[in-house]
PDB file of N, CA and C in Angstrom:
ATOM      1  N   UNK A   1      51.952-129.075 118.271  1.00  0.00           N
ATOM      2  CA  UNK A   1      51.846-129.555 119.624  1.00  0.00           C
ATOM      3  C   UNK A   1      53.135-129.207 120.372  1.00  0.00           C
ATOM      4  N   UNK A   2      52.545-129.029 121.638  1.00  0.00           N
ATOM      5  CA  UNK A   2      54.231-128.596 122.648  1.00  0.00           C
ATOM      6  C   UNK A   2      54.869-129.611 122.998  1.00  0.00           C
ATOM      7  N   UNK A   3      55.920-129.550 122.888  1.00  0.00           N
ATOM      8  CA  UNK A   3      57.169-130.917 123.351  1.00  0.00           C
ATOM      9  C   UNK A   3      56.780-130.630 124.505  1.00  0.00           C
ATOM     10  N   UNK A   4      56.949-131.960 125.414  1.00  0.00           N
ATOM     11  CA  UNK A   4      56.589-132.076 126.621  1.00  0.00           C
ATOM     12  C   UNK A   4      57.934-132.160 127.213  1.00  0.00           C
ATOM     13  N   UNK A   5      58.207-131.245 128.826  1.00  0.00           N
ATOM     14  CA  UNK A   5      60.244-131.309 129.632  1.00  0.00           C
ATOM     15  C   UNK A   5      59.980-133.297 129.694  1.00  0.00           C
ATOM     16  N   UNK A   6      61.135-133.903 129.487  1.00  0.00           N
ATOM     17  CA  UNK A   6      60.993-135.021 130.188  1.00  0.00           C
ATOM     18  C   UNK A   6      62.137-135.349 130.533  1.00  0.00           C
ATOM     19  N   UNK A   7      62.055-136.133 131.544  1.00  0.00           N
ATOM     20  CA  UNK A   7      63.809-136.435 132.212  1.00  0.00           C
ATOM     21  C   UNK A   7      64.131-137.753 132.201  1.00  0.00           C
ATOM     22  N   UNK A   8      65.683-138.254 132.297  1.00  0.00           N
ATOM     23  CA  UNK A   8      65.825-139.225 132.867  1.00  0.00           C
ATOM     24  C   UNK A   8      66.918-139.326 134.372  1.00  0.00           C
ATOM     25  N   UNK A   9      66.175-140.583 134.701  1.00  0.00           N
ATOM     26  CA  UNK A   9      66.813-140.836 136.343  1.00  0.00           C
ATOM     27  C   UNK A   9      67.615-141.712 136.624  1.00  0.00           C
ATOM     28  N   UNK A  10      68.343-141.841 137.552  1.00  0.00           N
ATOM     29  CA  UNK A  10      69.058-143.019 137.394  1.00  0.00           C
ATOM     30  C   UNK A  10      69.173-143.264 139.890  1.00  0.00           C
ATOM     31  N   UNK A  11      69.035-144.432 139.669  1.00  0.00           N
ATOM     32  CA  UNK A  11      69.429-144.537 141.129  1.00  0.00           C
ATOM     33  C   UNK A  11      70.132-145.256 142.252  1.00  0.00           C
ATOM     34  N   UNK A  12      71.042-144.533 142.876  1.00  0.00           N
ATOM     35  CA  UNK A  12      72.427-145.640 142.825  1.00  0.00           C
ATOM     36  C   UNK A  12      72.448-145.937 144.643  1.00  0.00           C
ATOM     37  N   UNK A  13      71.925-147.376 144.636  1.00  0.00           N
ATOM     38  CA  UNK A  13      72.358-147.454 145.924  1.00  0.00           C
ATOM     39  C   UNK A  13      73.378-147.582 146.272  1.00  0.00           C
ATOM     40  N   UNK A  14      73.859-146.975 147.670  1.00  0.00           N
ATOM     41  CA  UNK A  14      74.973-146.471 148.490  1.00  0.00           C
ATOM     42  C   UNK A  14      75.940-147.834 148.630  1.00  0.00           C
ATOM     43  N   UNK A  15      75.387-149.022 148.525  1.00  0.00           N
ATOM     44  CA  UNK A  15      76.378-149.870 148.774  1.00  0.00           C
ATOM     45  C   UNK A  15      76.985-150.594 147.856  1.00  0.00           C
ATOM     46  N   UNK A  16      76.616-149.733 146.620  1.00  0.00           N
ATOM     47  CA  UNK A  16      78.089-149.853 145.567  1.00  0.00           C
ATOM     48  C   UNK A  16      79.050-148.777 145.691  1.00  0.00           C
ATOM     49  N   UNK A  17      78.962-148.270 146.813  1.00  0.00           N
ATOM     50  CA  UNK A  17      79.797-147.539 146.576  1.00  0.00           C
ATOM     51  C   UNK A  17      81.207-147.312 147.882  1.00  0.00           C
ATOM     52  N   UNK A  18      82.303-147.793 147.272  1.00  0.00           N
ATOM     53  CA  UNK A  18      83.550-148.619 148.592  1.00  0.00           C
ATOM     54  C   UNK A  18      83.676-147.931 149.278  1.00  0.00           C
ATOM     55  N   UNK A  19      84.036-145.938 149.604  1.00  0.00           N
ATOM     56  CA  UNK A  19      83.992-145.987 150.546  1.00  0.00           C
ATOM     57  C   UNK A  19      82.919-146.120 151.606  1.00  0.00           C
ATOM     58  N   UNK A  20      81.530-146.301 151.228  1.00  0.00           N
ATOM     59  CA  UNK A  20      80.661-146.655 151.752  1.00  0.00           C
ATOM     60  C   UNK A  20      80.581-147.885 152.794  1.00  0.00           C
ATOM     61  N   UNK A  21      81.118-148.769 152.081  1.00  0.00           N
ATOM     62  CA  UNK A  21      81.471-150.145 152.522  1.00  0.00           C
ATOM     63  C   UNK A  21      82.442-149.995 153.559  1.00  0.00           C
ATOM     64  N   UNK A  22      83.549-149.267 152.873  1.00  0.00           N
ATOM     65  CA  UNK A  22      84.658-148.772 154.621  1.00  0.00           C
ATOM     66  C   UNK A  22      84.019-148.500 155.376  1.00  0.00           C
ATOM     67  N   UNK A  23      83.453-147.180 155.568  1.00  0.00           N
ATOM     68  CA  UNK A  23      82.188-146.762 157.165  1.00  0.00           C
ATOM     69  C   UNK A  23      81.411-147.472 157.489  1.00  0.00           C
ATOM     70  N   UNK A  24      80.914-148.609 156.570  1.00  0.00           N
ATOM     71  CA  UNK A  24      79.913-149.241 157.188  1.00  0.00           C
ATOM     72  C   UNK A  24      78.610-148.303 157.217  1.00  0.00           C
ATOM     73  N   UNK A  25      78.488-147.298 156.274  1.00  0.00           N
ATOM     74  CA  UNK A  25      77.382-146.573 156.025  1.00  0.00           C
ATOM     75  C   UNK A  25      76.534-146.763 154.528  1.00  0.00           C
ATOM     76  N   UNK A  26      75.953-147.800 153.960  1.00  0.00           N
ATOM     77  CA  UNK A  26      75.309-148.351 152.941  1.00  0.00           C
ATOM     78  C   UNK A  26      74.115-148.180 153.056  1.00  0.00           C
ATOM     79  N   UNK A  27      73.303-147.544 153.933  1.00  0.00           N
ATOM     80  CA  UNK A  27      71.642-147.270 154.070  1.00  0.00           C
ATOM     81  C   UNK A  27      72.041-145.942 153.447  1.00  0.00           C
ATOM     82  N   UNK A  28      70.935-146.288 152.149  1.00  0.00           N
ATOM     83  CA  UNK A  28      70.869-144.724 151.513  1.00  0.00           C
ATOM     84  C   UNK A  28      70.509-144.727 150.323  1.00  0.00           C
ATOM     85  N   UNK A  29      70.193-143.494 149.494  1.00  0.00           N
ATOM     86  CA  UNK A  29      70.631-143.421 148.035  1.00  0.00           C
ATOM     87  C   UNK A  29      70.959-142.092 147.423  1.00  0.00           C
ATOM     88  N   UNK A  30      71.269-142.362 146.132  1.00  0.00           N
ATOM     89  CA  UNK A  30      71.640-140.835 145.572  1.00  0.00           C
ATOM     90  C   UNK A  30      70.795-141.270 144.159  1.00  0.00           C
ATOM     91  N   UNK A  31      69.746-140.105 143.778  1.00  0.00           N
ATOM     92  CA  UNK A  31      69.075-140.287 142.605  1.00  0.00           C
ATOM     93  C   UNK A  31      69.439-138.785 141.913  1.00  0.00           C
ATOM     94  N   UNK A  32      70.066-139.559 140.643  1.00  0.00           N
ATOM     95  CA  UNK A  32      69.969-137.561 139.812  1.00  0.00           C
ATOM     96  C   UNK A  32      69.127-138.062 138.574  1.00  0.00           C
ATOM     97  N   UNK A  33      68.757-136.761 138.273  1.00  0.00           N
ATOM     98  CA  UNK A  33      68.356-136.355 137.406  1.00  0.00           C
ATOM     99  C   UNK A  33      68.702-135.893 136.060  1.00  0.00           C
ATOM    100  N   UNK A  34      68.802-136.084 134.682  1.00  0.00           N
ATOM    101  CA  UNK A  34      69.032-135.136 133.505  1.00  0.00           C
ATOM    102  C   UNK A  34      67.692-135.036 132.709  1.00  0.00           C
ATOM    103  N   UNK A  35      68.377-134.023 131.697  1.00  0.00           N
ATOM    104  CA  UNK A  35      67.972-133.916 130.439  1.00  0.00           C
ATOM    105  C   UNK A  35      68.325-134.968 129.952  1.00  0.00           C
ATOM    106  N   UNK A  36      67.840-135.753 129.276  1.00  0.00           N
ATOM    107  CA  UNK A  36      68.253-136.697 127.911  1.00  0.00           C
ATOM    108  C   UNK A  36      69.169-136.381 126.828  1.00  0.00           C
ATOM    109  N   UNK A  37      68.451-135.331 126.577  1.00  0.00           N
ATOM    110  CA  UNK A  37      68.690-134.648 125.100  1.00  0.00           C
ATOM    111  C   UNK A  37      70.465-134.168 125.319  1.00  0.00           C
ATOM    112  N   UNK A  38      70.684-133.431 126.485  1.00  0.00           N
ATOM    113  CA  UNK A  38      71.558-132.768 126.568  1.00  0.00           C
ATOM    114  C   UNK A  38      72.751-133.560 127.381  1.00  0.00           C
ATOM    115  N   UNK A  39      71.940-133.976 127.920  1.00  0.00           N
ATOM    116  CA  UNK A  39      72.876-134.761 129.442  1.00  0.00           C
ATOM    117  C   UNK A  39      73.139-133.979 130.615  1.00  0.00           C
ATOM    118  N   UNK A  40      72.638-133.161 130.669  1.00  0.00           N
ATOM    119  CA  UNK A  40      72.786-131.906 131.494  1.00  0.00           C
ATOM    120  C   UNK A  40      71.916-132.248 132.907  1.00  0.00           C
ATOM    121  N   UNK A  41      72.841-132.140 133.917  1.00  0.00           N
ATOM    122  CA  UNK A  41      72.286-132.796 135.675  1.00  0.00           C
ATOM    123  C   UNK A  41      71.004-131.495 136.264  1.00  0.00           C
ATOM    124  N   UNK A  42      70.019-131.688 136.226  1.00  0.00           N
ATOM    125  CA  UNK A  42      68.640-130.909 136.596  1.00  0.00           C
ATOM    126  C   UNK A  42      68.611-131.340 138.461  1.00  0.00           C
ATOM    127  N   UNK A  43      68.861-132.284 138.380  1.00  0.00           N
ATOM    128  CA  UNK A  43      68.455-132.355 139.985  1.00  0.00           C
ATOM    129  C   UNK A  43      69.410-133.623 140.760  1.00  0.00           C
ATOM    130  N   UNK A  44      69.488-133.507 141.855  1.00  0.00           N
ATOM    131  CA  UNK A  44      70.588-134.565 142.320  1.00  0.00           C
ATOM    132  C   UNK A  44      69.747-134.532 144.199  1.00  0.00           C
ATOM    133  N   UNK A  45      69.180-135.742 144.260  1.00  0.00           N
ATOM    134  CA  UNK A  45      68.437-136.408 145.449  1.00  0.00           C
ATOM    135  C   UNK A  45      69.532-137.604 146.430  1.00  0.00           C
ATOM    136  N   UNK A  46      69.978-136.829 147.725  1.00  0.00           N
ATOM    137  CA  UNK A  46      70.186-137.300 148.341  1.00  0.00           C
ATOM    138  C   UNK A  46      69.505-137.616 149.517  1.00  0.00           C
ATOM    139  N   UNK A  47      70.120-139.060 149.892  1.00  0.00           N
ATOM    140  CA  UNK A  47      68.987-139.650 151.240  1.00  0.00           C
ATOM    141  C   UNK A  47      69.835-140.597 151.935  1.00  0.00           C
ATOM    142  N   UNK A  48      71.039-139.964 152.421  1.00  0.00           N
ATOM    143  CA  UNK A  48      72.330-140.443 153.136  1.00  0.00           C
ATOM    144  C   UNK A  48      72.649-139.733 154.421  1.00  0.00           C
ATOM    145  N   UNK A  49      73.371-140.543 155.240  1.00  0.00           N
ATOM    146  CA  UNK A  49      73.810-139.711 156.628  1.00  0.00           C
ATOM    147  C   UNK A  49      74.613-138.947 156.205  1.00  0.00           C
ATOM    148  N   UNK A  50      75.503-138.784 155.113  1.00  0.00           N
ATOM    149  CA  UNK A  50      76.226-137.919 154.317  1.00  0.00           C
ATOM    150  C   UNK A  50      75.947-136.871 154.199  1.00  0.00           C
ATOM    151  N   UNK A  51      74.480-136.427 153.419  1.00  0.00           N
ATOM    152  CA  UNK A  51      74.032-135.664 152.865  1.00  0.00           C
ATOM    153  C   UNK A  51      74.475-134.164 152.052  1.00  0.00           C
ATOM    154  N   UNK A  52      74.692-134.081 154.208  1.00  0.00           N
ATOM    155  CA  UNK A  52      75.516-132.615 153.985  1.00  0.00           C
ATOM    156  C   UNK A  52      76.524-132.270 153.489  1.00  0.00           C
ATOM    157  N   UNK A  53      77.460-133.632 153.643  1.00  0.00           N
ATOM    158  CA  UNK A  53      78.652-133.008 153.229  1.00  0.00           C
ATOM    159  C   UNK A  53      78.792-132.995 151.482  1.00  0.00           C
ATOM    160  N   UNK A  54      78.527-133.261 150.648  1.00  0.00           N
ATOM    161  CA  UNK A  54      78.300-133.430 149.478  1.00  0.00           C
ATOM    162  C   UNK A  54      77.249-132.725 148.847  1.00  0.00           C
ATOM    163  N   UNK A  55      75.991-132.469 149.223  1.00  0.00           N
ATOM    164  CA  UNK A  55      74.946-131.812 148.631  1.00  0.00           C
ATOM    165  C   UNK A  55      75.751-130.271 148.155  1.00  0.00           C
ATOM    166  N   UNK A  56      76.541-129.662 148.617  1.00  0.00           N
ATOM    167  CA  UNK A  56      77.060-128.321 147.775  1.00  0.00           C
ATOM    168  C   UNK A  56      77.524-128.596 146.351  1.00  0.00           C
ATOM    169  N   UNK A  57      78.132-130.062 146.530  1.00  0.00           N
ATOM    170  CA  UNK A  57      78.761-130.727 144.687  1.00  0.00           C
ATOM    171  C   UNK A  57      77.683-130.770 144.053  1.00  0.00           C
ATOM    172  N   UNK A  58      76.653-131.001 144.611  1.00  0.00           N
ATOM    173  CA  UNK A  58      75.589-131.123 143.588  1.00  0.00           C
ATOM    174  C   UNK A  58      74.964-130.090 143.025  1.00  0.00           C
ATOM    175  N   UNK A  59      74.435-129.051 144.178  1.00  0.00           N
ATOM    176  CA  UNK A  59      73.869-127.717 144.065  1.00  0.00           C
ATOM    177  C   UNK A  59      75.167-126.633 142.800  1.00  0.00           C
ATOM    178  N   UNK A  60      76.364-127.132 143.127  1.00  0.00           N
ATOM    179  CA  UNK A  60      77.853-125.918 141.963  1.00  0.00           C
ATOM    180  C   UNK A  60      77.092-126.949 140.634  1.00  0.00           C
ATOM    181  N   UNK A  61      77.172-128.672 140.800  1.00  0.00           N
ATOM    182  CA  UNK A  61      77.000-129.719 139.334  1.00  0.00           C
ATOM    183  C   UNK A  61      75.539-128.345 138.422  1.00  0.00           C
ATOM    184  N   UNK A  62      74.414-128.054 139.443  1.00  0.00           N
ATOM    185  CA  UNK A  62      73.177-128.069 138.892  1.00  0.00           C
ATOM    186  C   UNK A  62      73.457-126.666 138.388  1.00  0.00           C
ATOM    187  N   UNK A  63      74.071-125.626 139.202  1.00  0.00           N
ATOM    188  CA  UNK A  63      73.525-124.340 138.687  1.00  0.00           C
ATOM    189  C   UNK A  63      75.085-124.122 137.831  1.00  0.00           C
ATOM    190  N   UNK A  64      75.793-124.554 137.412  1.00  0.00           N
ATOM    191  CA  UNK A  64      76.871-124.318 136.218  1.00  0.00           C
ATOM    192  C   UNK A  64      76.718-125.151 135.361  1.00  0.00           C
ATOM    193  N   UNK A  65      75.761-125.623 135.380  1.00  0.00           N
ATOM    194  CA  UNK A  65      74.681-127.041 134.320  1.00  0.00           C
ATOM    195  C   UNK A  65      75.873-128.052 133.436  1.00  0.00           C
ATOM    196  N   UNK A  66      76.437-128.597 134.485  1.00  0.00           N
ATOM    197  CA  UNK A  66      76.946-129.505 134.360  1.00  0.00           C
ATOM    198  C   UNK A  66      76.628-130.667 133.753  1.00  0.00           C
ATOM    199  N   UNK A  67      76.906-131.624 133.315  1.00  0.00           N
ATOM    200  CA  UNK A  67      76.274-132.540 132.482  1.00  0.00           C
ATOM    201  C   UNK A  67      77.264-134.119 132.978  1.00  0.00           C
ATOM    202  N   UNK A  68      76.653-134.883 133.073  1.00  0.00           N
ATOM    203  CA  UNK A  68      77.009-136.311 133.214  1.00  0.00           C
ATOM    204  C   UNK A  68      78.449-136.897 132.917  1.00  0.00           C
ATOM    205  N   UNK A  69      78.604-136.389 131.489  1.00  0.00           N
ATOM    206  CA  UNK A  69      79.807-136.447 131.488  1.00  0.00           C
ATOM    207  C   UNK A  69      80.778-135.685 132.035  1.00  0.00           C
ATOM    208  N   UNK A  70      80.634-134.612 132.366  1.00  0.00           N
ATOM    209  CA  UNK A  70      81.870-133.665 133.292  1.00  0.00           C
ATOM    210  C   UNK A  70      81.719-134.269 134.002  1.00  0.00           C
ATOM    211  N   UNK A  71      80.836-134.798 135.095  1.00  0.00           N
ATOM    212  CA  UNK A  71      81.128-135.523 136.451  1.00  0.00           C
ATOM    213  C   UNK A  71      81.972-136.668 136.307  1.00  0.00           C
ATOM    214  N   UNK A  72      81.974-137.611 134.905  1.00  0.00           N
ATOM    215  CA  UNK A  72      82.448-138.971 134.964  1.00  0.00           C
ATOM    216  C   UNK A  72      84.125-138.648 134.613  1.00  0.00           C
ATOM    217  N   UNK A  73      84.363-137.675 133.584  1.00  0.00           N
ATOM    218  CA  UNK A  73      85.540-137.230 133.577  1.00  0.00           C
ATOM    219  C   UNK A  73      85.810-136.524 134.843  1.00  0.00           C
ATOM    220  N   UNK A  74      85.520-136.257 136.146  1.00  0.00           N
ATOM    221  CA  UNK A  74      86.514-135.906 136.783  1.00  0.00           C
ATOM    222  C   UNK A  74      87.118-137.168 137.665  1.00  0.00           C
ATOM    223  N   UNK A  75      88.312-136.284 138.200  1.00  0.00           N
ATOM    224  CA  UNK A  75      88.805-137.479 139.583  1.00  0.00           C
ATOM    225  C   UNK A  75      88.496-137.220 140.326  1.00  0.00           C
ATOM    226  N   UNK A  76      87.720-137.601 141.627  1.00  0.00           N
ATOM    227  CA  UNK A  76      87.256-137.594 142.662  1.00  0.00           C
ATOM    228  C   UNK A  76      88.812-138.508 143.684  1.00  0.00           C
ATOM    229  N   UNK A  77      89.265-138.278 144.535  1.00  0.00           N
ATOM    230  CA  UNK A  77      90.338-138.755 145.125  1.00  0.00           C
ATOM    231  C   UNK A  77      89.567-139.935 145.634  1.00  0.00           C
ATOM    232  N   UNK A  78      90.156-141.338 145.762  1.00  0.00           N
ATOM    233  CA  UNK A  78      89.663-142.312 145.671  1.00  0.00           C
ATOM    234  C   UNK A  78      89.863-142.865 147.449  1.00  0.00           C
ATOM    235  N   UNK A  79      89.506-143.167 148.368  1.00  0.00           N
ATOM    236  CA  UNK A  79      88.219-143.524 148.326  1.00  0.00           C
ATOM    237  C   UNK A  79      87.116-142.088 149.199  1.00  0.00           C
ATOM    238  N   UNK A  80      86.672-141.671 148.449  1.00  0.00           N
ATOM    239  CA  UNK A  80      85.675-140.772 149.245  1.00  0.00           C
ATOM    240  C   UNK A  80      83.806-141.080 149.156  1.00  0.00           C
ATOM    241  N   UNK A  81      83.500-139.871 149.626  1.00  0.00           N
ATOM    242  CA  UNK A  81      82.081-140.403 149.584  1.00  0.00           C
ATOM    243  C   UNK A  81      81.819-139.513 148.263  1.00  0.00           C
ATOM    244  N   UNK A  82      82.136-138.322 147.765  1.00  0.00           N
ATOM    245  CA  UNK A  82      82.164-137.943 146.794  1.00  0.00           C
ATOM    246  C   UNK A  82      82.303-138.850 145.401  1.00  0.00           C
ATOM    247  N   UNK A  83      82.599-139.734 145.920  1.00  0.00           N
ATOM    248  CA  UNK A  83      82.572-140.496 144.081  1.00  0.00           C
ATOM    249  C   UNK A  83      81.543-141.478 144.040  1.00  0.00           C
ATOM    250  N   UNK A  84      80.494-140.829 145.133  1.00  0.00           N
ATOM    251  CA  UNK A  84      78.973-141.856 144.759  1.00  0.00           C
ATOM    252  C   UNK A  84      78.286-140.998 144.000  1.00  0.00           C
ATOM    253  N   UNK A  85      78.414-139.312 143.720  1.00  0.00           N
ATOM    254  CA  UNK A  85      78.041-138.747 142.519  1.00  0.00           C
ATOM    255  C   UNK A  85      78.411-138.918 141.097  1.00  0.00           C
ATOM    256  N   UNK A  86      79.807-139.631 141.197  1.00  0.00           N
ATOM    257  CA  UNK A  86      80.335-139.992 140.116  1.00  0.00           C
ATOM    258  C   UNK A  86      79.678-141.363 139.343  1.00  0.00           C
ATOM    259  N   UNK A  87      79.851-142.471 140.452  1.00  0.00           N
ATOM    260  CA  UNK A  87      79.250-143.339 140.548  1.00  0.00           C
ATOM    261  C   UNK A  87      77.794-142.910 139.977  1.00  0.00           C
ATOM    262  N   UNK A  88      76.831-142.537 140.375  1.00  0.00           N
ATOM    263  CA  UNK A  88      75.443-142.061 139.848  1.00  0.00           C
ATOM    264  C   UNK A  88      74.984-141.330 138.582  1.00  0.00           C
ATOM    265  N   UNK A  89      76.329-140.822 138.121  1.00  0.00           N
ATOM    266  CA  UNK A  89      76.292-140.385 136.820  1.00  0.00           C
ATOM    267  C   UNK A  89      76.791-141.501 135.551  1.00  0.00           C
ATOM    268  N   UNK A  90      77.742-142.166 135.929  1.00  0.00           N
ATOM    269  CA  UNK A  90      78.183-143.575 135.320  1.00  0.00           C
ATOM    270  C   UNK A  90      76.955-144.687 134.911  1.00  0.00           C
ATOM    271  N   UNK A  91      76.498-144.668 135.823  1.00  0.00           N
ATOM    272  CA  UNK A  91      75.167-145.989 136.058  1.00  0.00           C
ATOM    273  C   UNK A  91      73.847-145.160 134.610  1.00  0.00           C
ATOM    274  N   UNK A  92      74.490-143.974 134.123  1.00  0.00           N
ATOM    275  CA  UNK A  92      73.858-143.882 132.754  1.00  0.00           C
ATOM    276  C   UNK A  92      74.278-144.608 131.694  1.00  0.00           C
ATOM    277  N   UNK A  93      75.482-145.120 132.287  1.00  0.00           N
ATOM    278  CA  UNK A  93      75.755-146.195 130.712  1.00  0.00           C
ATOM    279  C   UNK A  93      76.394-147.239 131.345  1.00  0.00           C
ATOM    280  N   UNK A  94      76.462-147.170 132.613  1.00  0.00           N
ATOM    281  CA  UNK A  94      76.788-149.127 132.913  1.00  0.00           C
ATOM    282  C   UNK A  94      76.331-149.301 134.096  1.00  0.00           C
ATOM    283  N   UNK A  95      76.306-150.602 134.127  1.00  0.00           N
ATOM    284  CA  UNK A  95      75.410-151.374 135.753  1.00  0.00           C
ATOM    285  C   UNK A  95      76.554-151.174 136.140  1.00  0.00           C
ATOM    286  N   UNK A  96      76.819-149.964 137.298  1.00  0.00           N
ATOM    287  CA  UNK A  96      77.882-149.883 138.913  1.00  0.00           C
ATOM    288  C   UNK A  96      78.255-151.141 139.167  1.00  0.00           C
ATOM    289  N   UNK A  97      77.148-151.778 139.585  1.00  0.00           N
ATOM    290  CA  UNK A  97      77.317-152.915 140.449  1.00  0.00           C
ATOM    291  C   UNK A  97      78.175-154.058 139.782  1.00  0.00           C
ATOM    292  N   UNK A  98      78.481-154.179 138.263  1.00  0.00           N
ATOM    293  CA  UNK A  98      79.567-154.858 137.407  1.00  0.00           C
ATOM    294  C   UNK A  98      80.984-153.969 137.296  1.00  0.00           C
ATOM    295  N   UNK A  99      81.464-153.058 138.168  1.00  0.00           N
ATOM    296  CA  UNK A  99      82.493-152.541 137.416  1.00  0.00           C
ATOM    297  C   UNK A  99      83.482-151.956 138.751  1.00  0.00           C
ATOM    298  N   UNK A 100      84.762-152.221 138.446  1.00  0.00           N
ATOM    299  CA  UNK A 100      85.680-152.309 139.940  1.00  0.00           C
ATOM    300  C   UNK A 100      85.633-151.258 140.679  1.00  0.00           C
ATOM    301  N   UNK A 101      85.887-151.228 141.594  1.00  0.00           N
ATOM    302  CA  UNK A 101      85.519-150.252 143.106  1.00  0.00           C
ATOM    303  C   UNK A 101      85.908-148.660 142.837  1.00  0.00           C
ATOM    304  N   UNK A 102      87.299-148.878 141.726  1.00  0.00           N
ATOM    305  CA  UNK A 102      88.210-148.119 141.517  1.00  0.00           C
ATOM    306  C   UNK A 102      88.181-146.876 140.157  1.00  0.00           C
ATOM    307  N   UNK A 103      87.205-147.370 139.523  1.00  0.00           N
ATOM    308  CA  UNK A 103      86.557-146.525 138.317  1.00  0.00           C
ATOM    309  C   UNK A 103      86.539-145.496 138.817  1.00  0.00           C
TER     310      UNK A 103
END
């Protein structure tokens, strides 16, 4: 029998995420996508007034098949909107919403 692709998702609303809370821009979300198996980021869904400015991190994350953990090991300069991808890759192994602004 054929293994069937299957993914997992994860989905992080915008208002865990501080600099979010600075702008006063918390309507939103960011949903990615992996492989399981690999950890490897397949797709990254944004639905933020942001969008634009960040959707290229995602599009370099997908096609140099980046994986969950490279995103969580990097530094993102703190506070940006860029570290709600970080943030969204994290929330694979802990509830965001328990863990300081500053992770």
């Amino acid at each position: 029998m054929k293994e069937l692709n299957v993914c997992a998702c994860r989905v992080l609303k915008l208002k865990f995420v501080p600099k979010e809370r600075i702008i006063k821009e918390t309507d939103g979300l960011i949903k990615m996508l992996i492989n399981p198996k690999t950890k490897e980021i397949t797709g990254l869904h944004l639905l933020a007034s942001f969008a634009s400015e960040i959707i290229n991190q995602g599009i370099w994350l997908i096609k140099n098949k980046m994986t969950i953990d490279d995103v969580i090991n990097s530094m993102p300069v703190f506070p940006t909107i860029s570290k709600s991808i970080k943030l969204c890759a994290l929330s694979f192994y802990k509830d965001v919403a328990k863990i300081s602004c500053c992770i």
